[in-house]
C-alpha atoms as a PDB file:
ATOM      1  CA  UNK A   1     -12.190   0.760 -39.516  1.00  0.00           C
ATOM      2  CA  UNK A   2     -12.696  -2.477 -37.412  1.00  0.00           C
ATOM      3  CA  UNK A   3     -15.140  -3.379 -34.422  1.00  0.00           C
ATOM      4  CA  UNK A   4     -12.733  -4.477 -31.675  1.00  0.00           C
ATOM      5  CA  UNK A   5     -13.509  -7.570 -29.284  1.00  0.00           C
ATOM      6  CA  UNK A   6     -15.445  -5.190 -27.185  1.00  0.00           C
ATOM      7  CA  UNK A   7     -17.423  -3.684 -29.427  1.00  0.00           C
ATOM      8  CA  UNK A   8     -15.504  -0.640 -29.748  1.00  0.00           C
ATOM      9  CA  UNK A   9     -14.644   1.006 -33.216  1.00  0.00           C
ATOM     10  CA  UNK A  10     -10.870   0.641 -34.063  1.00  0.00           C
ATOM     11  CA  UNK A  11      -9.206   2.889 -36.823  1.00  0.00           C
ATOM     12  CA  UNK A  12      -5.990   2.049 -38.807  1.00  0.00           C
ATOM     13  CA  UNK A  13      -3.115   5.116 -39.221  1.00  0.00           C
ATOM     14  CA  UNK A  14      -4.844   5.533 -43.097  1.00  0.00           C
ATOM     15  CA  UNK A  15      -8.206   6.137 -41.360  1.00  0.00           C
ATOM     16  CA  UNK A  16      -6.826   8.730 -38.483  1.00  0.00           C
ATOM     17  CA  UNK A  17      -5.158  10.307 -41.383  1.00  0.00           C
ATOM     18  CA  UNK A  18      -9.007  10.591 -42.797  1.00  0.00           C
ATOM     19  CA  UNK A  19     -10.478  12.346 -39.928  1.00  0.00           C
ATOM     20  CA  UNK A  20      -7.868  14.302 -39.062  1.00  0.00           C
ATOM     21  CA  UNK A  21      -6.586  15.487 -42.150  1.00  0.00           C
ATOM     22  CA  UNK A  22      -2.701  14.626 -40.433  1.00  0.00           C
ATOM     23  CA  UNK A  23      -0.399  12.382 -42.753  1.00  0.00           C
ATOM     24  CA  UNK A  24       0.321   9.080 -41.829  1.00  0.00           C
ATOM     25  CA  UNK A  25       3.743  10.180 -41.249  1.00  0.00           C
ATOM     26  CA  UNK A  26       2.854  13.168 -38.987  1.00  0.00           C
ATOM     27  CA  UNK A  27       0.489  10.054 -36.925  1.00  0.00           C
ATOM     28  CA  UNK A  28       3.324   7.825 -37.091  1.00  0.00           C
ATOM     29  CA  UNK A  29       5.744   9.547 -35.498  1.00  0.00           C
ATOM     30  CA  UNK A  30       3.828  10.523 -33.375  1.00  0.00           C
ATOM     31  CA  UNK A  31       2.839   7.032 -32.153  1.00  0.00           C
ATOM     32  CA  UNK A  32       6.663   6.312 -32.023  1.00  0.00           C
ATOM     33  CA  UNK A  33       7.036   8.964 -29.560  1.00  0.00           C
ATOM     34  CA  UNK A  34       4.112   7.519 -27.090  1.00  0.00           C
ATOM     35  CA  UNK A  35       2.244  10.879 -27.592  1.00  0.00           C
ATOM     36  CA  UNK A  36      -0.593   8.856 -29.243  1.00  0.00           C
ATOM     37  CA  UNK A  37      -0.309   4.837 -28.405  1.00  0.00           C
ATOM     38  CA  UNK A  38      -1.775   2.022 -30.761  1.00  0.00           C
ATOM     39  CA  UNK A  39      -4.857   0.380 -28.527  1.00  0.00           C
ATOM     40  CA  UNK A  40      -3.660  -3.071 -30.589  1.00  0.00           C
ATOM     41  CA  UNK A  41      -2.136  -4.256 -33.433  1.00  0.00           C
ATOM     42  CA  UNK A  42      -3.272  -6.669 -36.170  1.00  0.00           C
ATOM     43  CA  UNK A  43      -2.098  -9.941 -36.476  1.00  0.00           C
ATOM     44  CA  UNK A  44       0.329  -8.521 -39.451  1.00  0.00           C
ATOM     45  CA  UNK A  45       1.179  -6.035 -36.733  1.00  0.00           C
ATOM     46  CA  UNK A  46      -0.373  -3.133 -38.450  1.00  0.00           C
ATOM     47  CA  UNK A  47      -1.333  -0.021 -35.583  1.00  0.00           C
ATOM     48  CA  UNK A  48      -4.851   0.010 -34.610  1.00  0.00           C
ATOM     49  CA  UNK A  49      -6.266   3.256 -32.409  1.00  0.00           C
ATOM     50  CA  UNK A  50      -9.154   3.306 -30.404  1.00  0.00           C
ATOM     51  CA  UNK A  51     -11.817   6.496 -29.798  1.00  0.00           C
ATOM     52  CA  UNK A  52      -9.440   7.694 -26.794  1.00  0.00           C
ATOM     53  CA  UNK A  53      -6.088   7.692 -28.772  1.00  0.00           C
ATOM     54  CA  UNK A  54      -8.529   9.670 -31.582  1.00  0.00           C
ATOM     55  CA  UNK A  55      -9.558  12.373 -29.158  1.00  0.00           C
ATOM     56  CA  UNK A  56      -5.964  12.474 -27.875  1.00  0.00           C
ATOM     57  CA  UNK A  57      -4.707  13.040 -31.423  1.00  0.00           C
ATOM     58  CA  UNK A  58      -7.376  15.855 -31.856  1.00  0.00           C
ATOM     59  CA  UNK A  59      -5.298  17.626 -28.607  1.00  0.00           C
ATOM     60  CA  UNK A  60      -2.087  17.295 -29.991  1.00  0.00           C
ATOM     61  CA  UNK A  61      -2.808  18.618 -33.409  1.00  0.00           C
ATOM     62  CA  UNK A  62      -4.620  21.499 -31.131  1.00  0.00           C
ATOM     63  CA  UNK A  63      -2.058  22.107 -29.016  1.00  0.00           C
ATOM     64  CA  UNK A  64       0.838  21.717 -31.988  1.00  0.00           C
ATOM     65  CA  UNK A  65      -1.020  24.354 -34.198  1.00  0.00           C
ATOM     66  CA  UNK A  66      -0.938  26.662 -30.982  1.00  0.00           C
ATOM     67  CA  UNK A  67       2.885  26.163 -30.835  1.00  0.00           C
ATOM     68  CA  UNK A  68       3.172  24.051 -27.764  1.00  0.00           C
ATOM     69  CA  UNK A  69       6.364  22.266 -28.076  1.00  0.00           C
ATOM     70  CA  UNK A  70       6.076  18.285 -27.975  1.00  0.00           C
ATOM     71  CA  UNK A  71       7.530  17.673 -24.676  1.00  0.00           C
ATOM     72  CA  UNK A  72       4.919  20.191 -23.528  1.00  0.00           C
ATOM     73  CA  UNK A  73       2.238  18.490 -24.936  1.00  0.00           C
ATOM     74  CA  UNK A  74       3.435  15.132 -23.637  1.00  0.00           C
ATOM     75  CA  UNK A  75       2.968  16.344 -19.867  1.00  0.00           C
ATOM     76  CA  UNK A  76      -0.519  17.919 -20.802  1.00  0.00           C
ATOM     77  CA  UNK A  77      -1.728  14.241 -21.728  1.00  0.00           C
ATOM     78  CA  UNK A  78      -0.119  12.614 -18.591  1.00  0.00           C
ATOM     79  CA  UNK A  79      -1.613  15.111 -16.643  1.00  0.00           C
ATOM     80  CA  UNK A  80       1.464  16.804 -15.165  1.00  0.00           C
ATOM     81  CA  UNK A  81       0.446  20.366 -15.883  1.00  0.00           C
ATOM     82  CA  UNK A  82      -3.011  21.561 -17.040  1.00  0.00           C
ATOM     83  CA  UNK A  83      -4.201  23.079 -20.107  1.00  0.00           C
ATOM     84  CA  UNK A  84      -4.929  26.610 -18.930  1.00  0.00           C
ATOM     85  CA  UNK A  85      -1.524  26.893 -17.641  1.00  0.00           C
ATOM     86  CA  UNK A  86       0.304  25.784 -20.712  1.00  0.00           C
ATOM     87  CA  UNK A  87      -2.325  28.322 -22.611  1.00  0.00           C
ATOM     88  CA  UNK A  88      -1.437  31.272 -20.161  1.00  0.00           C
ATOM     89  CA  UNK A  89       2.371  30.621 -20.415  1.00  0.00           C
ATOM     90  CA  UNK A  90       2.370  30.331 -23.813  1.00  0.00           C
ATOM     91  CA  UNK A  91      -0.033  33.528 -24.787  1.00  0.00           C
ATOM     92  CA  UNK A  92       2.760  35.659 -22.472  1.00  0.00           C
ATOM     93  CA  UNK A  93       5.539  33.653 -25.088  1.00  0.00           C
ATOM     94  CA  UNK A  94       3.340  35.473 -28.085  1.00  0.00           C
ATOM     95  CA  UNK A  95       2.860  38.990 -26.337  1.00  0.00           C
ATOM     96  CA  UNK A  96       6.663  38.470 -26.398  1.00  0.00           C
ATOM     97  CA  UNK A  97       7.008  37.644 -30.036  1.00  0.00           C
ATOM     98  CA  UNK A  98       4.022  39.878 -31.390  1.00  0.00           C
ATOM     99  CA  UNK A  99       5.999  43.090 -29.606  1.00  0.00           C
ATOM    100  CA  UNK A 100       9.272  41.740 -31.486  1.00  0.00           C
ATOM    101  CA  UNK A 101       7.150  41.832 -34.556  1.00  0.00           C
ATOM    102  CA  UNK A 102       5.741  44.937 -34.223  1.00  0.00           C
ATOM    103  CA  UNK A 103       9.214  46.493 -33.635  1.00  0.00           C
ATOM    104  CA  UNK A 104      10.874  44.866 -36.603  1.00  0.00           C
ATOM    105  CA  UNK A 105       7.911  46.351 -38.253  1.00  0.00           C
ATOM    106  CA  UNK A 106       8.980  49.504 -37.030  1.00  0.00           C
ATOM    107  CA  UNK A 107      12.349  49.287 -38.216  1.00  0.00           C
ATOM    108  CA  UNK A 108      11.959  48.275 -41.308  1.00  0.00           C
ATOM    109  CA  UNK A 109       9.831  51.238 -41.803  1.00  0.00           C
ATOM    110  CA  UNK A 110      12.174  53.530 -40.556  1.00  0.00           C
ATOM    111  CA  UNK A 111      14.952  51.827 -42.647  1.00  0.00           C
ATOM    112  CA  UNK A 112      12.590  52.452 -45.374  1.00  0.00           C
ATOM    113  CA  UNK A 113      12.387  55.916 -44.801  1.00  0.00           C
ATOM    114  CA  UNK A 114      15.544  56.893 -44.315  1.00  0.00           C
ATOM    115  CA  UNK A 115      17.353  54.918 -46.902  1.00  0.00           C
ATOM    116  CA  UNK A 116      19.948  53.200 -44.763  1.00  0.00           C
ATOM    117  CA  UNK A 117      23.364  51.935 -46.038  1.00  0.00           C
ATOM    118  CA  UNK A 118      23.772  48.545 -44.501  1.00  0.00           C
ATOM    119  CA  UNK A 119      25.577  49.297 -41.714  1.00  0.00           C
ATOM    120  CA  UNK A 120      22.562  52.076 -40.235  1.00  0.00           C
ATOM    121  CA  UNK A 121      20.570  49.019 -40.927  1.00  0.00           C
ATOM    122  CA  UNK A 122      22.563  46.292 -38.552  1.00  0.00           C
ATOM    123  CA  UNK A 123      22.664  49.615 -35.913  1.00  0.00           C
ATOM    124  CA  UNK A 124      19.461  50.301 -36.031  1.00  0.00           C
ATOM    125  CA  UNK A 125      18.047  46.262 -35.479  1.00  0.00           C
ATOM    126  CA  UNK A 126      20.826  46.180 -32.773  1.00  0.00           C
ATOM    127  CA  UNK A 127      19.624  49.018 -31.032  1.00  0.00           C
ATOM    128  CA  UNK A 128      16.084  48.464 -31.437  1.00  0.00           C
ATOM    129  CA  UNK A 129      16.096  45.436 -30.224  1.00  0.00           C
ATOM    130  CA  UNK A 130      17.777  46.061 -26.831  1.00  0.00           C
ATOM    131  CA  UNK A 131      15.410  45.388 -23.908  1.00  0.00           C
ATOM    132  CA  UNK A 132      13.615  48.407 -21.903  1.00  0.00           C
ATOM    133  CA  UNK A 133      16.205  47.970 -18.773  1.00  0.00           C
ATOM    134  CA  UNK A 134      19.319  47.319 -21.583  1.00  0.00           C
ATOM    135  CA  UNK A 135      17.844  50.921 -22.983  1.00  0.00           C
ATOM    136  CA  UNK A 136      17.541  52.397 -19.865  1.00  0.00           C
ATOM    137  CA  UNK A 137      21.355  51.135 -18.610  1.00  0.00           C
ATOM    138  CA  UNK A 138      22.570  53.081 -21.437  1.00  0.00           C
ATOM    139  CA  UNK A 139      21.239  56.352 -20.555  1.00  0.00           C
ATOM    140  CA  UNK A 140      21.552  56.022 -16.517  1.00  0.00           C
ATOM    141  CA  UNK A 141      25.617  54.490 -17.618  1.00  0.00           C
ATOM    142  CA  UNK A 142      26.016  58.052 -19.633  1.00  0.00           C
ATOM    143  CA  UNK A 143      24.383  60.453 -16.776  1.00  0.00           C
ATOM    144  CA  UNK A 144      26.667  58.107 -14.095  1.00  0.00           C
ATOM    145  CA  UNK A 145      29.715  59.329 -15.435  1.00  0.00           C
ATOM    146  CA  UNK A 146      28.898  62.829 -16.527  1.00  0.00           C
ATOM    147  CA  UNK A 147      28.216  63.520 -12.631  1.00  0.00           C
ATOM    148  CA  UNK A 148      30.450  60.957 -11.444  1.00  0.00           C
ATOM    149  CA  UNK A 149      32.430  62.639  -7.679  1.00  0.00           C
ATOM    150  CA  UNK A 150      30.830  66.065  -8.208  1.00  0.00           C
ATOM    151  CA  UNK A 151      28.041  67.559  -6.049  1.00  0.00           C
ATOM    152  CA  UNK A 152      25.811  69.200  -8.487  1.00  0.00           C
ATOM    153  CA  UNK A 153      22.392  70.232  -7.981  1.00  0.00           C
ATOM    154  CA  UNK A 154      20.598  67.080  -7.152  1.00  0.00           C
ATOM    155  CA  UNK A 155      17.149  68.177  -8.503  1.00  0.00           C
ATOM    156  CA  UNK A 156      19.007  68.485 -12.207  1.00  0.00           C
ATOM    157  CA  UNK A 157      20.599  65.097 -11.620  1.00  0.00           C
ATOM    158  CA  UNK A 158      17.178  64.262 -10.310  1.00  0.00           C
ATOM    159  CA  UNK A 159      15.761  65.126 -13.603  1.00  0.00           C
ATOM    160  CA  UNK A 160      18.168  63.300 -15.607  1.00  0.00           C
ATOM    161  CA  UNK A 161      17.159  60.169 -13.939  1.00  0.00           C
ATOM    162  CA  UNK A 162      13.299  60.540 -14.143  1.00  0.00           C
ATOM    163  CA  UNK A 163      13.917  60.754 -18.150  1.00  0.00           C
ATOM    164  CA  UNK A 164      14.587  57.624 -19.632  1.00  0.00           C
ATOM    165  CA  UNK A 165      13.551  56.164 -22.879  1.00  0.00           C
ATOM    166  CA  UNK A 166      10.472  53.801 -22.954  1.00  0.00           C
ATOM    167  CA  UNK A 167      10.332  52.628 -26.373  1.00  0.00           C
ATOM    168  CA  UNK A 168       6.357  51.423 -26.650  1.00  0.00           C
ATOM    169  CA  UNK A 169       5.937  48.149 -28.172  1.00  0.00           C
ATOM    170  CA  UNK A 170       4.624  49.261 -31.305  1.00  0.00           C
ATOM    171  CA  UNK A 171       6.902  52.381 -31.853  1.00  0.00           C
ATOM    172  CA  UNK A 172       6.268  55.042 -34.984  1.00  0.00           C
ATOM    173  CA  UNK A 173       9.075  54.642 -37.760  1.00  0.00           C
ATOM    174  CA  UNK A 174      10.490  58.353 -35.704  1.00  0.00           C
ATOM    175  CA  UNK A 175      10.513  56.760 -32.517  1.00  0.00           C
ATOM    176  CA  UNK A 176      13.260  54.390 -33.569  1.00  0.00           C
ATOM    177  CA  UNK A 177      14.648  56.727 -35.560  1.00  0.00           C
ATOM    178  CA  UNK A 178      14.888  58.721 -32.170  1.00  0.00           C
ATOM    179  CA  UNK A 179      16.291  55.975 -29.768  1.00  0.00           C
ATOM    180  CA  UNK A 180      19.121  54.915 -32.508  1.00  0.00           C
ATOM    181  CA  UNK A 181      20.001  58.849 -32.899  1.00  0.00           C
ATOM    182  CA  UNK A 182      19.940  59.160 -28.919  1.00  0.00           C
ATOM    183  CA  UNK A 183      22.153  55.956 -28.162  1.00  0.00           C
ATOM    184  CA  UNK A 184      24.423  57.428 -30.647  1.00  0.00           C
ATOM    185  CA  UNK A 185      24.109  60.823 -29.326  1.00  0.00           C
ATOM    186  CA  UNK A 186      25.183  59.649 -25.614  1.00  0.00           C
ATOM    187  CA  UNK A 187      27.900  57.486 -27.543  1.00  0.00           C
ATOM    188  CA  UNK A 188      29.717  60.415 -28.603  1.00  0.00           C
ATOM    189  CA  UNK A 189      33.063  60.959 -26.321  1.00  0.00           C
ATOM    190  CA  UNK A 190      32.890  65.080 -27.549  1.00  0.00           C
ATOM    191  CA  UNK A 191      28.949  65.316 -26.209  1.00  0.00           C
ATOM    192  CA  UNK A 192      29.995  62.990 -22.922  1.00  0.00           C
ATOM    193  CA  UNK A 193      33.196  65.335 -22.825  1.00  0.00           C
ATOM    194  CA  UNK A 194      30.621  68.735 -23.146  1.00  0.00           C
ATOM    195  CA  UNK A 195      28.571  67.515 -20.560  1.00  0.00           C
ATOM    196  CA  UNK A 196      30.725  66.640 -18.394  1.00  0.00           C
ATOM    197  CA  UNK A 197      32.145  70.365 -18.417  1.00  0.00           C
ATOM    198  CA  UNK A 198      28.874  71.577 -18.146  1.00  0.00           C
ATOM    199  CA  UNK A 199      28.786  69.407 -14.558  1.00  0.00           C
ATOM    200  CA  UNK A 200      32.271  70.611 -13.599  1.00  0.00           C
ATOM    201  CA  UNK A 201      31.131  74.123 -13.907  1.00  0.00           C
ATOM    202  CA  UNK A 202      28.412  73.575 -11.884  1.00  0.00           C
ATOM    203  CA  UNK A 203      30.046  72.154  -9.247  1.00  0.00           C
ATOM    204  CA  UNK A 204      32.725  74.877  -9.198  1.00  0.00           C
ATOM    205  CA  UNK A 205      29.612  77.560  -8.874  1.00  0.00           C
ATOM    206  CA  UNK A 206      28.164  75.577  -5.632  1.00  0.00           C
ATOM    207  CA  UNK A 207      31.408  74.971  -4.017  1.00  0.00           C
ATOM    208  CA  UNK A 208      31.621  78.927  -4.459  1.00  0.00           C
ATOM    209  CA  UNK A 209      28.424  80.345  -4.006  1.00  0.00           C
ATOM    210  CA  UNK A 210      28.566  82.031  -7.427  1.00  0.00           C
ATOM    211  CA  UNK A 211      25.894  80.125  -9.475  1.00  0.00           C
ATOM    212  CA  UNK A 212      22.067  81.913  -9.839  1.00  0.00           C
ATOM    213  CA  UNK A 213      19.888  80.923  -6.979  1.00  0.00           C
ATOM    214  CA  UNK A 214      17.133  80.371  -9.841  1.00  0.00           C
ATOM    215  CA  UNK A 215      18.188  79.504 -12.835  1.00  0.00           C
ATOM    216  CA  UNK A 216      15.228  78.330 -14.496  1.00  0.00           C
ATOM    217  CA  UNK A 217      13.922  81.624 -14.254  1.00  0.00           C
ATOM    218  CA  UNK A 218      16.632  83.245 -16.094  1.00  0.00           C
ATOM    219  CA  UNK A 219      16.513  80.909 -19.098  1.00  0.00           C
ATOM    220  CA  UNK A 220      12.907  81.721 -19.534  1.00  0.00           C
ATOM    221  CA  UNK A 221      13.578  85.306 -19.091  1.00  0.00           C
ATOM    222  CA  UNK A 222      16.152  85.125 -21.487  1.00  0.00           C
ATOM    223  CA  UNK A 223      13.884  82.739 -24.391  1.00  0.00           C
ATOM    224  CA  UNK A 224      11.142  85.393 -23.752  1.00  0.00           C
ATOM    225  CA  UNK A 225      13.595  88.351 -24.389  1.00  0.00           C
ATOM    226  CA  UNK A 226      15.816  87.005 -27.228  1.00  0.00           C
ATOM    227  CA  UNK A 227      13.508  85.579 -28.790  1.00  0.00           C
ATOM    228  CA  UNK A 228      11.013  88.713 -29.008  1.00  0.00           C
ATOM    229  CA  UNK A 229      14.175  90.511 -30.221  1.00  0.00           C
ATOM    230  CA  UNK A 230      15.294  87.354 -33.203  1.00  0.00           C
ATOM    231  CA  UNK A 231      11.209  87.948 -34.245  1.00  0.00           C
ATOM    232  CA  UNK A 232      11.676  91.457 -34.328  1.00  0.00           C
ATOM    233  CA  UNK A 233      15.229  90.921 -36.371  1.00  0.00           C
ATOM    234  CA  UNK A 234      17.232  92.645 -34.029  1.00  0.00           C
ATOM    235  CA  UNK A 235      20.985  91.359 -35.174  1.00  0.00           C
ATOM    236  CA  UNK A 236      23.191  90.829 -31.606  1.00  0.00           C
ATOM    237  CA  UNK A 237      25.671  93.156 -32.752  1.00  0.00           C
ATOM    238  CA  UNK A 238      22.843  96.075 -33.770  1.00  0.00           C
ATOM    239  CA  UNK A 239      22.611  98.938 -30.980  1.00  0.00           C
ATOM    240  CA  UNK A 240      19.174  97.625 -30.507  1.00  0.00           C
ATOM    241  CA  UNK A 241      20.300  94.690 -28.925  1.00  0.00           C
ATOM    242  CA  UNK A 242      22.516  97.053 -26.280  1.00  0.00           C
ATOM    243  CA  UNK A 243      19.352  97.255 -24.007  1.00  0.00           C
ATOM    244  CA  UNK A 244      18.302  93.698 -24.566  1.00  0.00           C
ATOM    245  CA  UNK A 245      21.648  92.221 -23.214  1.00  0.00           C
ATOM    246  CA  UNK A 246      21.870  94.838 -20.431  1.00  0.00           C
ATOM    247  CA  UNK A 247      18.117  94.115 -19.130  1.00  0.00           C
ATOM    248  CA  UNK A 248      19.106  90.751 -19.106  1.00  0.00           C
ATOM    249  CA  UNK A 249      22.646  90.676 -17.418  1.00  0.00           C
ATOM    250  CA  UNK A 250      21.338  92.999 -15.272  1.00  0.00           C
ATOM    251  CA  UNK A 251      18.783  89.872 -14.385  1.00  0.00           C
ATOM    252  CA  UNK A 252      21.823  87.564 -13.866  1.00  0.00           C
ATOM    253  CA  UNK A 253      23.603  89.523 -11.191  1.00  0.00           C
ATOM    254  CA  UNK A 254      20.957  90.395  -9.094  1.00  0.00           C
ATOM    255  CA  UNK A 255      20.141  86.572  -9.174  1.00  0.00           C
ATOM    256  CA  UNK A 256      23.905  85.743  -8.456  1.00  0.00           C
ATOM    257  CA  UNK A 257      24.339  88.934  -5.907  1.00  0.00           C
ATOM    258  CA  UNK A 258      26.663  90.149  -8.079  1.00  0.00           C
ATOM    259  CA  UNK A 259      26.788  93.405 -10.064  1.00  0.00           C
ATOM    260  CA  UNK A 260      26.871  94.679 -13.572  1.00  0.00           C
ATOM    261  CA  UNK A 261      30.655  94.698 -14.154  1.00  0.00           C
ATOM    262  CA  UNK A 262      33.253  93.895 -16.974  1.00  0.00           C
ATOM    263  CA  UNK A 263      34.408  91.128 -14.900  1.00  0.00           C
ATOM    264  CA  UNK A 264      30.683  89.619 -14.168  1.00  0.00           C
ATOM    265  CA  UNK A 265      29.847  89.569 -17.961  1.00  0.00           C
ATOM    266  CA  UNK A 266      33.716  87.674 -18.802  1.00  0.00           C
ATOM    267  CA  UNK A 267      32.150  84.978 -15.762  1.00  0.00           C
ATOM    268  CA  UNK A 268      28.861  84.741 -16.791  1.00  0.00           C
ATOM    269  CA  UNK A 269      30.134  84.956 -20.836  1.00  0.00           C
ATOM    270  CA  UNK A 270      32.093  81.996 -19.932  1.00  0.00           C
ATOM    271  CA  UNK A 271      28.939  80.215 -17.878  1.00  0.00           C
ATOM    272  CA  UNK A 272      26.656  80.573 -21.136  1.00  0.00           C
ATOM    273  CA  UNK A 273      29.554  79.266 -23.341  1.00  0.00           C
ATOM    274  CA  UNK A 274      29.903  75.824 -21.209  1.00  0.00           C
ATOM    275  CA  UNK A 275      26.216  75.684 -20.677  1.00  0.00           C
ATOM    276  CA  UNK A 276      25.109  76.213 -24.588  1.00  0.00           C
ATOM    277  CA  UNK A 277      25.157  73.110 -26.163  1.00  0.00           C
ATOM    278  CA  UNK A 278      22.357  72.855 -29.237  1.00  0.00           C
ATOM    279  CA  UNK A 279      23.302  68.610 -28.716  1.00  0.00           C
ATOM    280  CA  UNK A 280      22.219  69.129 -24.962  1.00  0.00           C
ATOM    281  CA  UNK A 281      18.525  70.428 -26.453  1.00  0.00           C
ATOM    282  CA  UNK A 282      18.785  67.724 -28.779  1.00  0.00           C
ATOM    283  CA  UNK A 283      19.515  64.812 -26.376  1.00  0.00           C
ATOM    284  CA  UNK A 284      15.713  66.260 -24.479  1.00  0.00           C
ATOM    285  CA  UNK A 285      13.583  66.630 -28.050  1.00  0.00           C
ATOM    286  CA  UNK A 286      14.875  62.883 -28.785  1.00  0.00           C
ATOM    287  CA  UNK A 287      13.645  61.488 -25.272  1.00  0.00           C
ATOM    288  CA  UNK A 288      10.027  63.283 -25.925  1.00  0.00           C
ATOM    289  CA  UNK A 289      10.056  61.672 -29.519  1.00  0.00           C
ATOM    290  CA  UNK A 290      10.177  58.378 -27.817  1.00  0.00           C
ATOM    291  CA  UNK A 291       8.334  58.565 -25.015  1.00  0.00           C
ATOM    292  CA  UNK A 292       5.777  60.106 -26.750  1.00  0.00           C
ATOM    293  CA  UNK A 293       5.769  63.525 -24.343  1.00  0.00           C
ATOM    294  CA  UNK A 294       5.030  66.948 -25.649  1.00  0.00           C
ATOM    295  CA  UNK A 295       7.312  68.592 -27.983  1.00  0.00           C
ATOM    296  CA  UNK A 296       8.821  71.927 -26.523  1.00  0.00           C
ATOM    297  CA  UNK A 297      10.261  74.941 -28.497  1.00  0.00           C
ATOM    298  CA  UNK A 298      13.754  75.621 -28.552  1.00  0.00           C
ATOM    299  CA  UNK A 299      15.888  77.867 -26.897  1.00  0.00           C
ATOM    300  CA  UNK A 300      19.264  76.899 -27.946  1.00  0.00           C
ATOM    301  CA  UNK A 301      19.100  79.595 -30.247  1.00  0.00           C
ATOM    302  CA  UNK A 302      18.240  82.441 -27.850  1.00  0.00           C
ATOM    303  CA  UNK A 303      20.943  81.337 -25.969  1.00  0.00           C
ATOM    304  CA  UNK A 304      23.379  81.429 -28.912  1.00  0.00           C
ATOM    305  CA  UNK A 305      21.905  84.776 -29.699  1.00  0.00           C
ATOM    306  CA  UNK A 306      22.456  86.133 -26.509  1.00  0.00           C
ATOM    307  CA  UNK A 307      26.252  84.328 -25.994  1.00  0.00           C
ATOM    308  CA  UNK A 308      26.825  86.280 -29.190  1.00  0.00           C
ATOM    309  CA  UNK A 309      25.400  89.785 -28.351  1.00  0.00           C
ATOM    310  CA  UNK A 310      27.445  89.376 -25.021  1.00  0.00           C
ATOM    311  CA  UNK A 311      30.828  88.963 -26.805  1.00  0.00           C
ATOM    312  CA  UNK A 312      30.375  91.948 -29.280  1.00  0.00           C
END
């Protein structure tokens, strides 16, 4: 250290180095760049700093262990943007990173779990790491062209819409595991192809005034039913089943203002078959998984169980 001419305390790089616990070369370069300017220079030309270029140092190192790029920190010391707005932009650039963290975290769990070959592993990063509206584009593309030019009921398209995935930002091993199995699930040309029958047929039954006016009701009628009967062991092709499938076709026509007939049960055999799809109930579990919504019991089964009673 020197006393300059006014009295003020001048310190060499090897004494900044000292206090700050910087290396000279960090300090150097850092002079070169104009970040921290000499106050003099020694007859021998050797860099001398005064208090101000010390304190000025002390922001930089700051502001560099925070992550603030250089040119950043340059306009902070001219005074061309102020501290608390470099600090707010740059905690929203870690919220950013910590959420990519905390997903990788999640993958690498899941990839853990699983035991993925190395090409579930690239899948599963790619996927993972789409954005929420990338996600959400790849469900909405999927329902777009299952329903593309047909008028089907707009509540159930309704429906579709409202569910998209919202991966959270620090997602459960499963909840990956969920949104990679659902991308690939709406991936699949023979699920698109099933769904998109499952539309057709719908739109055939409103252009004709066939369908059931309330279909909801029917498929819980037909869970509650069927499924009392499965718990009970009742086989689809026992005699016991005989009044099971009757109540419940029965159900159907009055719904559809139709009447017990051969021909009714060939229509609505053939509605159930284009309807049943176990991938269909799969494609809703995987949505609750990652959204985090309630898990609800199957009916696939009762359906299948009733499809199969039907045809015997």
């Amino acid at each position: 250290m020197v006393d300059g001419m006014d009295g003020d305390t001048l310190y060499t790089i090897g004494d900044l180095a000292r206090r700050t616990g910087l290396s000279v070369r960090t300090i150097r370069f850092y002079s070169d760049e104009g970040v921290v300017p000499p106050a003099c220079r020694t007859a021998a030309g050797y860099r001398l700093y005064d208090a101000a270029a010390v304190a000025r140092l002390d922001l930089v190192r700051t502001l560099r262990d925070l992550g603030i790029d250089l040119g950043t920190v340059r306009r902070v010391l001219d005074r061309e943007i102020g501290v608390g707005e470099v600090a707010a932009t740059h905690a929203e650039a870690m919220d950013v990173q910590i959420r990519t963290l905390r997903l990788r975290r999640a993958v690498l769990r899941a990839i853990a779990k699983r035991g993925s070959s190395p090409e579930e592993i690239e899948l599963m990063n790619k996927l993972a790491r789409l954005s929420d509206e990338e996600r959400r584009r790849i469900i909405t593309d999927f329902i777009d062209e299952s329903f593309a030019g047909l008028d089907v009921d707009p509540e159930f398209v309704a429906r579709m819409r409202s569910g998209l995935p919202e991966l959270p930002d620090d997602p459960e091993p499963e909840q990956v595991d969920a949104w990679v199995e659902l991308a690939e699930l709406v991936g699949d040309p023979d699920f698109r192809a099933s769904v998109r029958r499952m539309a057709e047929f719908q739109a055939a039954d409103r252009a004709r005034g066939t369908g059931p006016n309330d279909a909801h009701v029917l498929a819980e009628l037909t869970a509650e039913k069927v499924g009392a009967a499965i718990a009970d062991g009742i086989a689809p092709d026992s005699e016991a089943a005989r009044p099971i499938v009757d109540e419940l076709v029965a159900a159907y026509a009055a719904s559809s203002g139709s009447s017990d007939t051969a021909e009714f049960r060939r229509e609505l055999l053939e509605r159930l078959d284009v309807g049943t799809d176990v991938r269909a109930e799969r494609y809703w579990h995987l949505l609750a998984t990652i959204n985090g919504w309630p898990a609800q019991p199957p009916v696939t089964p009762m359906f299948e169980w009733f499809i199969d009673a039907l045809r015997r």
